[in-house]
Structure formats: C-alpha cells, structure tokens
C-alpha atoms as a PDB file:
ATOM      1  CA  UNK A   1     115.135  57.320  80.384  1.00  0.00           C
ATOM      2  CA  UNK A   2     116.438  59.698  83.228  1.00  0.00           C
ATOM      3  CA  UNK A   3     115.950  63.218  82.679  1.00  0.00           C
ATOM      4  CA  UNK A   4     119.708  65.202  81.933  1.00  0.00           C
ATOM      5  CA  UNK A   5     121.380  66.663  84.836  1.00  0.00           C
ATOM      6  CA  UNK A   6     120.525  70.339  85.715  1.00  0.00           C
ATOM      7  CA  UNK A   7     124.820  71.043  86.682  1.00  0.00           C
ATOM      8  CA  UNK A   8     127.560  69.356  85.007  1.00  0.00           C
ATOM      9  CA  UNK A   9     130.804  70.250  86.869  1.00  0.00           C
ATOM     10  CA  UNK A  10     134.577  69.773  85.495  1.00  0.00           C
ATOM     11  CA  UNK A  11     136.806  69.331  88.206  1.00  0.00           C
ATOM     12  CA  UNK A  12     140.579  70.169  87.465  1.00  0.00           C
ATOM     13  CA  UNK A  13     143.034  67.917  89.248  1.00  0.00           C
ATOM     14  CA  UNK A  14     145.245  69.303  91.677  1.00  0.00           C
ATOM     15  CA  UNK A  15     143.650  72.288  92.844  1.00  0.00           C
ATOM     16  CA  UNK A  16     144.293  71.379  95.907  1.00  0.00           C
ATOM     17  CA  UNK A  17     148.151  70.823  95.597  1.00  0.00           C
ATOM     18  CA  UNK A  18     148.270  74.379  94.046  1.00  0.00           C
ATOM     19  CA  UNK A  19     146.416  75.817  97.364  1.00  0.00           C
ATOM     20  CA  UNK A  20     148.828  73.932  99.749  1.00  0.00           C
ATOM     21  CA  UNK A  21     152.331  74.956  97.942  1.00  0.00           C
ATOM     22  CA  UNK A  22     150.934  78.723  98.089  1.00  0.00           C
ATOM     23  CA  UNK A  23     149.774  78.863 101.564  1.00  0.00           C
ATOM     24  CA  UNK A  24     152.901  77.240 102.631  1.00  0.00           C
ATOM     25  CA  UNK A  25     155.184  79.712 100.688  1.00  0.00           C
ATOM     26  CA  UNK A  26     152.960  82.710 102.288  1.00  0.00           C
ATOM     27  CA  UNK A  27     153.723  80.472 105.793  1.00  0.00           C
ATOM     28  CA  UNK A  28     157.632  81.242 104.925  1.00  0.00           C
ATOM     29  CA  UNK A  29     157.301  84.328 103.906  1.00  0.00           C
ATOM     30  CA  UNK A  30     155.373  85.255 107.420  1.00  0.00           C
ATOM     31  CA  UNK A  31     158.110  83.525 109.413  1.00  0.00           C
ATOM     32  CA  UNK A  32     160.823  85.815 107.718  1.00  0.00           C
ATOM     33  CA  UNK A  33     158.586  88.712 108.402  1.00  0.00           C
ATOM     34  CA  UNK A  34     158.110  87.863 112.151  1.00  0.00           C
ATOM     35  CA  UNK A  35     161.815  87.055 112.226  1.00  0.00           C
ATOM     36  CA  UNK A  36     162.661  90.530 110.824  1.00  0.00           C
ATOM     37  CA  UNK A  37     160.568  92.414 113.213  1.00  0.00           C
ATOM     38  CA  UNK A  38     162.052  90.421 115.784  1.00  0.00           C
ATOM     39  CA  UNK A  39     165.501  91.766 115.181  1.00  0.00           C
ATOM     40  CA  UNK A  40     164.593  95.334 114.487  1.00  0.00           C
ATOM     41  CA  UNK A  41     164.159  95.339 111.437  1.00  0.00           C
ATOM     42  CA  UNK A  42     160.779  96.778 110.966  1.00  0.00           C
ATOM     43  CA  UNK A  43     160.963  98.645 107.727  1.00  0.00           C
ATOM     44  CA  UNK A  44     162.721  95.353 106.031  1.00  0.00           C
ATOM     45  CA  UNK A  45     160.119  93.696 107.224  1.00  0.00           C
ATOM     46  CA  UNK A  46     157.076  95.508 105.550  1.00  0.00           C
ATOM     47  CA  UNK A  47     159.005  95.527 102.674  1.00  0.00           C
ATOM     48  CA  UNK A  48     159.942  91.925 102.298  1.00  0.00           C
ATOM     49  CA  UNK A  49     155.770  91.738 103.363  1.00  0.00           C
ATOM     50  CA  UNK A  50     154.634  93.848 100.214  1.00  0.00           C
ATOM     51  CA  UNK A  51     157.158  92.553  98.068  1.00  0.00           C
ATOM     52  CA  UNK A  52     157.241  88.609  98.566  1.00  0.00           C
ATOM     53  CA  UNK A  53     153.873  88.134 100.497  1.00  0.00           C
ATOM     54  CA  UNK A  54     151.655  90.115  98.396  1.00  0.00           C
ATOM     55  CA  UNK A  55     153.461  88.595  95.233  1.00  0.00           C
ATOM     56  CA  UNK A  56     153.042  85.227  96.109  1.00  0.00           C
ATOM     57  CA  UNK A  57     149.747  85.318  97.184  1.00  0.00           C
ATOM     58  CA  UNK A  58     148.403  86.930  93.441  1.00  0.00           C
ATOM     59  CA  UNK A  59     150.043  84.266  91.395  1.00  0.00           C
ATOM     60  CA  UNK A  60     149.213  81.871  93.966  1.00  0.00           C
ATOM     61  CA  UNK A  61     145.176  83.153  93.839  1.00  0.00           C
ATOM     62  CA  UNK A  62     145.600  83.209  89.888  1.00  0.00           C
ATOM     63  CA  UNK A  63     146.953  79.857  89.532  1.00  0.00           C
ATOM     64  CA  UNK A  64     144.216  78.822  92.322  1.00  0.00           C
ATOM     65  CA  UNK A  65     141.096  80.446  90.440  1.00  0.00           C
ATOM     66  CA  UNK A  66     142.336  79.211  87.028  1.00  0.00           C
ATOM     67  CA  UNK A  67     142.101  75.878  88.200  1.00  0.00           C
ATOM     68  CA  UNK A  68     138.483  76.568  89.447  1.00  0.00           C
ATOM     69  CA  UNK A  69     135.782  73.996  88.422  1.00  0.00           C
ATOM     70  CA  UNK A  70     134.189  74.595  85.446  1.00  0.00           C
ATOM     71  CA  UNK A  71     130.110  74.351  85.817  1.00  0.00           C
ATOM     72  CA  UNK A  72     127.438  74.038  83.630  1.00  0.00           C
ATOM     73  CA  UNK A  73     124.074  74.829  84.084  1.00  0.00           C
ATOM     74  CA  UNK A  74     120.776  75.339  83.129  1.00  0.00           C
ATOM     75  CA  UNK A  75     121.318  79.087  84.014  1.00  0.00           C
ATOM     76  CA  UNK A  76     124.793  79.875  82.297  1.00  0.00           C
ATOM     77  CA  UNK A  77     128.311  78.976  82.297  1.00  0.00           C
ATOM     78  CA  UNK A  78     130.422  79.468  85.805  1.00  0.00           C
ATOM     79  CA  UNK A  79     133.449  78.566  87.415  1.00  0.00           C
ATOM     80  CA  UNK A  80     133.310  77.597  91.273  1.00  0.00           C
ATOM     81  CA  UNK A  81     136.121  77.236  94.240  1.00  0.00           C
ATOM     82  CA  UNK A  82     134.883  74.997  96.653  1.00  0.00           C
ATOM     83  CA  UNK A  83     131.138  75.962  96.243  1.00  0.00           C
ATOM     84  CA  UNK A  84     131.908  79.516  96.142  1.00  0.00           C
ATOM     85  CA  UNK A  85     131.118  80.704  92.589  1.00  0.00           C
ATOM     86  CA  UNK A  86     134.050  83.078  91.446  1.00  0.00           C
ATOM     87  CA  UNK A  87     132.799  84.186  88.378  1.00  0.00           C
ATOM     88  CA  UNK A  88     129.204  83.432  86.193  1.00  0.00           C
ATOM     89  CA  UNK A  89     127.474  84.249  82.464  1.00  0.00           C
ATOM     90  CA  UNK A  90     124.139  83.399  82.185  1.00  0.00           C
ATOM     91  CA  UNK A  91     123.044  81.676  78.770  1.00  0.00           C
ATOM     92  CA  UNK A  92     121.072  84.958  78.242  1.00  0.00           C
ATOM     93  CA  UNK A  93     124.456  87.126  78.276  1.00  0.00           C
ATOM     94  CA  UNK A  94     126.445  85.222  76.573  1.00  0.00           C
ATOM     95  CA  UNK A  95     127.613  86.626  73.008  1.00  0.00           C
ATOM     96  CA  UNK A  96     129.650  83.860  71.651  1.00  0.00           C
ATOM     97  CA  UNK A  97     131.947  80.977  72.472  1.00  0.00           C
ATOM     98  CA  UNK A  98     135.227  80.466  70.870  1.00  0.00           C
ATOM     99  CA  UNK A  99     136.915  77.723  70.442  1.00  0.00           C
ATOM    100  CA  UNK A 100     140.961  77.061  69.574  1.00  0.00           C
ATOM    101  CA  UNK A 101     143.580  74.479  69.570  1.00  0.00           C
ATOM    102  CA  UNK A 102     146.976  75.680  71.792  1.00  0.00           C
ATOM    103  CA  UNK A 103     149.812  73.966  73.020  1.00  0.00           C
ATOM    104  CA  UNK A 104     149.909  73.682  76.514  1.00  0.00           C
ATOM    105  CA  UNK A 105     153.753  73.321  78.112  1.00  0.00           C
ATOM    106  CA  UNK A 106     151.869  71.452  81.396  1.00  0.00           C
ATOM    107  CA  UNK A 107     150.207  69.008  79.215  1.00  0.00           C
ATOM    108  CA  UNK A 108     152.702  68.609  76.886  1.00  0.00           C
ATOM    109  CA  UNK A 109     150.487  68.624  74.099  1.00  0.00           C
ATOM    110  CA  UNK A 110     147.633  70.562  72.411  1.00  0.00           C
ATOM    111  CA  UNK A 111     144.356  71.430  74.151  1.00  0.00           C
ATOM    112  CA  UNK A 112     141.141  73.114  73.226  1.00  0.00           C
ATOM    113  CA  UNK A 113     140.708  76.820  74.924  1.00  0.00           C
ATOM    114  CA  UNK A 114     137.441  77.728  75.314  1.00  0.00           C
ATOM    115  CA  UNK A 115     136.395  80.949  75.725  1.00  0.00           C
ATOM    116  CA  UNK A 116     132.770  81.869  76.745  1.00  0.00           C
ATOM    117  CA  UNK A 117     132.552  85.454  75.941  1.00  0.00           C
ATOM    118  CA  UNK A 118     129.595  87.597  77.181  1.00  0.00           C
ATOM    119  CA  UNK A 119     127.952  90.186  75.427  1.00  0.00           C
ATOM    120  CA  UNK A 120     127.812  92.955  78.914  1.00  0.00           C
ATOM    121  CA  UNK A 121     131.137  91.975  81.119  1.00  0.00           C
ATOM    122  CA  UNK A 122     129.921  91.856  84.828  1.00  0.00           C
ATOM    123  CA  UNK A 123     131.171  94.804  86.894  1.00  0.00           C
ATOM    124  CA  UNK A 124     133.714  93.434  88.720  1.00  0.00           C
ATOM    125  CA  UNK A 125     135.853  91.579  86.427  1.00  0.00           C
ATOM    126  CA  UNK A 126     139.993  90.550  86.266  1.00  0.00           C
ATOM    127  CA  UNK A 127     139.828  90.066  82.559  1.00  0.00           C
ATOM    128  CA  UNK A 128     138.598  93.718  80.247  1.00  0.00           C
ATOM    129  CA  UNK A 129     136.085  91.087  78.507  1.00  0.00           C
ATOM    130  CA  UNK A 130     134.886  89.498  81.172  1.00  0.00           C
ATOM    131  CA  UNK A 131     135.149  86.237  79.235  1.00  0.00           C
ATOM    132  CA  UNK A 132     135.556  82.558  81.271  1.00  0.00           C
ATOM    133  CA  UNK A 133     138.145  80.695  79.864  1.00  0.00           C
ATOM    134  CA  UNK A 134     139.214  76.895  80.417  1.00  0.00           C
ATOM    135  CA  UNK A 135     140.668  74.332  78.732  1.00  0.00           C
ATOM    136  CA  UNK A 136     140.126  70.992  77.922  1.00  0.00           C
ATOM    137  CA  UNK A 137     143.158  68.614  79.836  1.00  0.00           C
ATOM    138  CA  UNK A 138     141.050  65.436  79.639  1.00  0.00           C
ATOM    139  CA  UNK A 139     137.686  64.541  78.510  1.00  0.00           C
ATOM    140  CA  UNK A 140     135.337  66.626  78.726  1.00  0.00           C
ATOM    141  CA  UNK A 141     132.412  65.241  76.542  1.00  0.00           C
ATOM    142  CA  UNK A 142     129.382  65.350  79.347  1.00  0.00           C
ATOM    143  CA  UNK A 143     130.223  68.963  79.985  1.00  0.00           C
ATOM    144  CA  UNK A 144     130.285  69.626  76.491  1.00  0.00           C
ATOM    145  CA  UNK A 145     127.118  67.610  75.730  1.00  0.00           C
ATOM    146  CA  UNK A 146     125.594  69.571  78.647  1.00  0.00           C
ATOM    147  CA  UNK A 147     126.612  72.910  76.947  1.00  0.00           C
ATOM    148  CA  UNK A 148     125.616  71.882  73.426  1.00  0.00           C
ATOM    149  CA  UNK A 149     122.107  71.468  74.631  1.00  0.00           C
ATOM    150  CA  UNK A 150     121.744  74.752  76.012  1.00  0.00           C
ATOM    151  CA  UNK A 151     123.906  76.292  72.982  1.00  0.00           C
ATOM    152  CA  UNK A 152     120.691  74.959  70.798  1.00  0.00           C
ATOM    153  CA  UNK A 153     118.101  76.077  73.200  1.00  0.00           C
ATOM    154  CA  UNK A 154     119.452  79.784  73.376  1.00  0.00           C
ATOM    155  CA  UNK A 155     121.267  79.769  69.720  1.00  0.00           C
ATOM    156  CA  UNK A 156     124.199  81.173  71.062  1.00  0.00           C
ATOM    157  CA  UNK A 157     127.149  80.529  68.021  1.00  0.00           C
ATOM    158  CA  UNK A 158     130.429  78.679  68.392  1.00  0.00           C
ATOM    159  CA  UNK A 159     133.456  80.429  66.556  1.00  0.00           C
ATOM    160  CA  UNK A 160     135.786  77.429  65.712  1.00  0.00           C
ATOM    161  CA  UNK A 161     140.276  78.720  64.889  1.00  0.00           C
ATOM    162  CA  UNK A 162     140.377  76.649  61.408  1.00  0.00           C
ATOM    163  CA  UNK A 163     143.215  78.810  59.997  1.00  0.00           C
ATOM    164  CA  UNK A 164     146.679  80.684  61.101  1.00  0.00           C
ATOM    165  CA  UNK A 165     145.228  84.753  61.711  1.00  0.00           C
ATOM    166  CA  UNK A 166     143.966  85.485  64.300  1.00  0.00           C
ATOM    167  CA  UNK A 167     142.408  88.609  63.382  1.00  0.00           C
ATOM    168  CA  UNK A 168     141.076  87.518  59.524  1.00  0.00           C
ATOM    169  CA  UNK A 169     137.663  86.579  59.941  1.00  0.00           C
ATOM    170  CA  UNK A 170     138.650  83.824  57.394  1.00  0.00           C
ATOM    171  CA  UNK A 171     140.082  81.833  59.844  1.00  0.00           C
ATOM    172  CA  UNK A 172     137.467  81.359  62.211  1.00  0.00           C
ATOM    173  CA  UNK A 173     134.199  79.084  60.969  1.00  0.00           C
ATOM    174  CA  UNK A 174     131.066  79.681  63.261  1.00  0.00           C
ATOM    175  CA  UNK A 175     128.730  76.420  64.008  1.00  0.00           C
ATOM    176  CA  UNK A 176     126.203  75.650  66.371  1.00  0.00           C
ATOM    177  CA  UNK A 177     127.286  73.650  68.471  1.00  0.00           C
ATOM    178  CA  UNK A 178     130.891  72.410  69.950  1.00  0.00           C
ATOM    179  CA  UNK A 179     132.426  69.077  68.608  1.00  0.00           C
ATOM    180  CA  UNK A 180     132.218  66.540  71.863  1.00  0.00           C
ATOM    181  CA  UNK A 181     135.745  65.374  71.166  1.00  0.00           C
ATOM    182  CA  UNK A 182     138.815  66.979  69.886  1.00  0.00           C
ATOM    183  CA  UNK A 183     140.115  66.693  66.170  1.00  0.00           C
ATOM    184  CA  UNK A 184     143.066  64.311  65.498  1.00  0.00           C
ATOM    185  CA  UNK A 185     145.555  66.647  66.765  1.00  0.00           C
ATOM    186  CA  UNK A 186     147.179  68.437  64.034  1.00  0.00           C
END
C-alpha cells in the first residue's frame, strides 16, 4: 500500500481568468492615466490613478487571493498563489475548524465554508482572526481525508452549524473529524 501524500492541494478553477480581467482593467486604467497626462491634465490624472487604479487592483488582489489554492500538509493548513504561500496555520496553532452550509450566488447553490481558525493570528494578517477560509465548489474528499488525518493526530475539534443562531452555542455540534462529503443539501 503506498504511503499518504505529505501535500494535498485544492486548486480553484479560474484563477487565472480572474488575474487576466484585473490586469487588463489596471492596463485601461494606465492608458487613461498616460492619456491624461498627455493633455495636461496632471492632477486628473493622479486622481483617476488613486481612485480607479488603486480600486481595481484591491478587489482584483482579493478576488485573486480568495481563489488561492488551498494546501494541506503535514505541517498545517495554507493557501498558495502560484507557489508563493500567502497565508499558513500550522496544526500546532490551530484552535478550531468550523464548518457551515451557505448559499453561494456563483455556484448557485449551497456550499460548505470552512473556516480554520488559529488560536495566535500571525502578525500580518487581512482578516482580525487570522482565520483561512475556503469553500467547498466541488469535491473535495482527498483534501478532506488528508485533513481528517491530521485533525486525529493533533485532536484539533470540528464545530459543525446544525441550527439557525449563530451565536447560541446550541447550534453548533463539535466532532472530530469533518464529514468527507456534504449532507443532502437541505
């Protein structure tokens, strides 16, 4: 019998697409700029720059990084853009992992979230928590399998959404591990 992978990676479909639309809607934006500057309109310019360049490129980086792959490993949970990992939680740091059932408007359809929440946030962080998030868009069940392994070896809990609060503790029902495929969808 082989011996289980040391990584198992998630790759989101796409990415790619997602890169190319924003760096050729920062190309536009630069061509209006250099237009603008052309014509003397310098102070147009810089504003149009700050405005429309530096907005585009944040949504475009946040759509970008949320559609990072999700990797699992023997030394935590991370998710990595083209090799370069953006964000990591060893299996030593991490608190808890929640779990929860949400409609997604892309999908058309309801998805598991999962949140891997770690018990010190790195230092550099987007999110207050520090948390990785992804979702599950198609199967997932090797990554999962992969995770549920390393759940057991460090006993890290899984908190499951079984009722309609989100805040009573009721509605939440810790396990050990992570179901490998989703509930009929309710």
């Amino acid at each position: 019998m082989d011996a289980p992978s040391t990584e198992t990676t998630f790759r989101y479909r796409y990415t790619w697409l997602f890169c190319a639309l924003t760096v050729a809607l920062d190309s536009v934006i630069v061509i209006v700029v250099i237009g603008l500057i052309r014509s003397g309109q310098f102070a147009d310019a810089v504003l149009f720059a700050l405005i429309f360049l530096g907005g585009m490129s944040m949504i475009g980086w946040f759509v970008i990084t949320s559609l990072a792959d999700v990797v699992v490993s023997e030394t935590g949970v991370s998710r990595r853009l083209w090799g370069l990992t953006l964000r990591g939680i060893s299996w030593g740091n991490i608190k808890t992992i929640r779990v929860f059932k949400m409609y997604h408007r892309a999908y058309r359809r309801k998805v598991r979230v999962f949140h891997v929440l770690p018990v010190r946030p790195s230092g550099f962080r987007l999110s207050p928590s520090g948390k990785i998030t992804f979702d599950e868009p198609e199967d997932l069940s090797d990554l999962i399998e992969h995770m549920n392994r390393r759940l057991a070896a460090h006993a890290i809990p899984v908190e499951v959404k079984v009722g309609a609060s989100w805040s009573d503790p009721a509605s939440w029902s810790t396990r050990n591990r992570i179901d490998p495929t989703p509930e009929t969808p309710s």
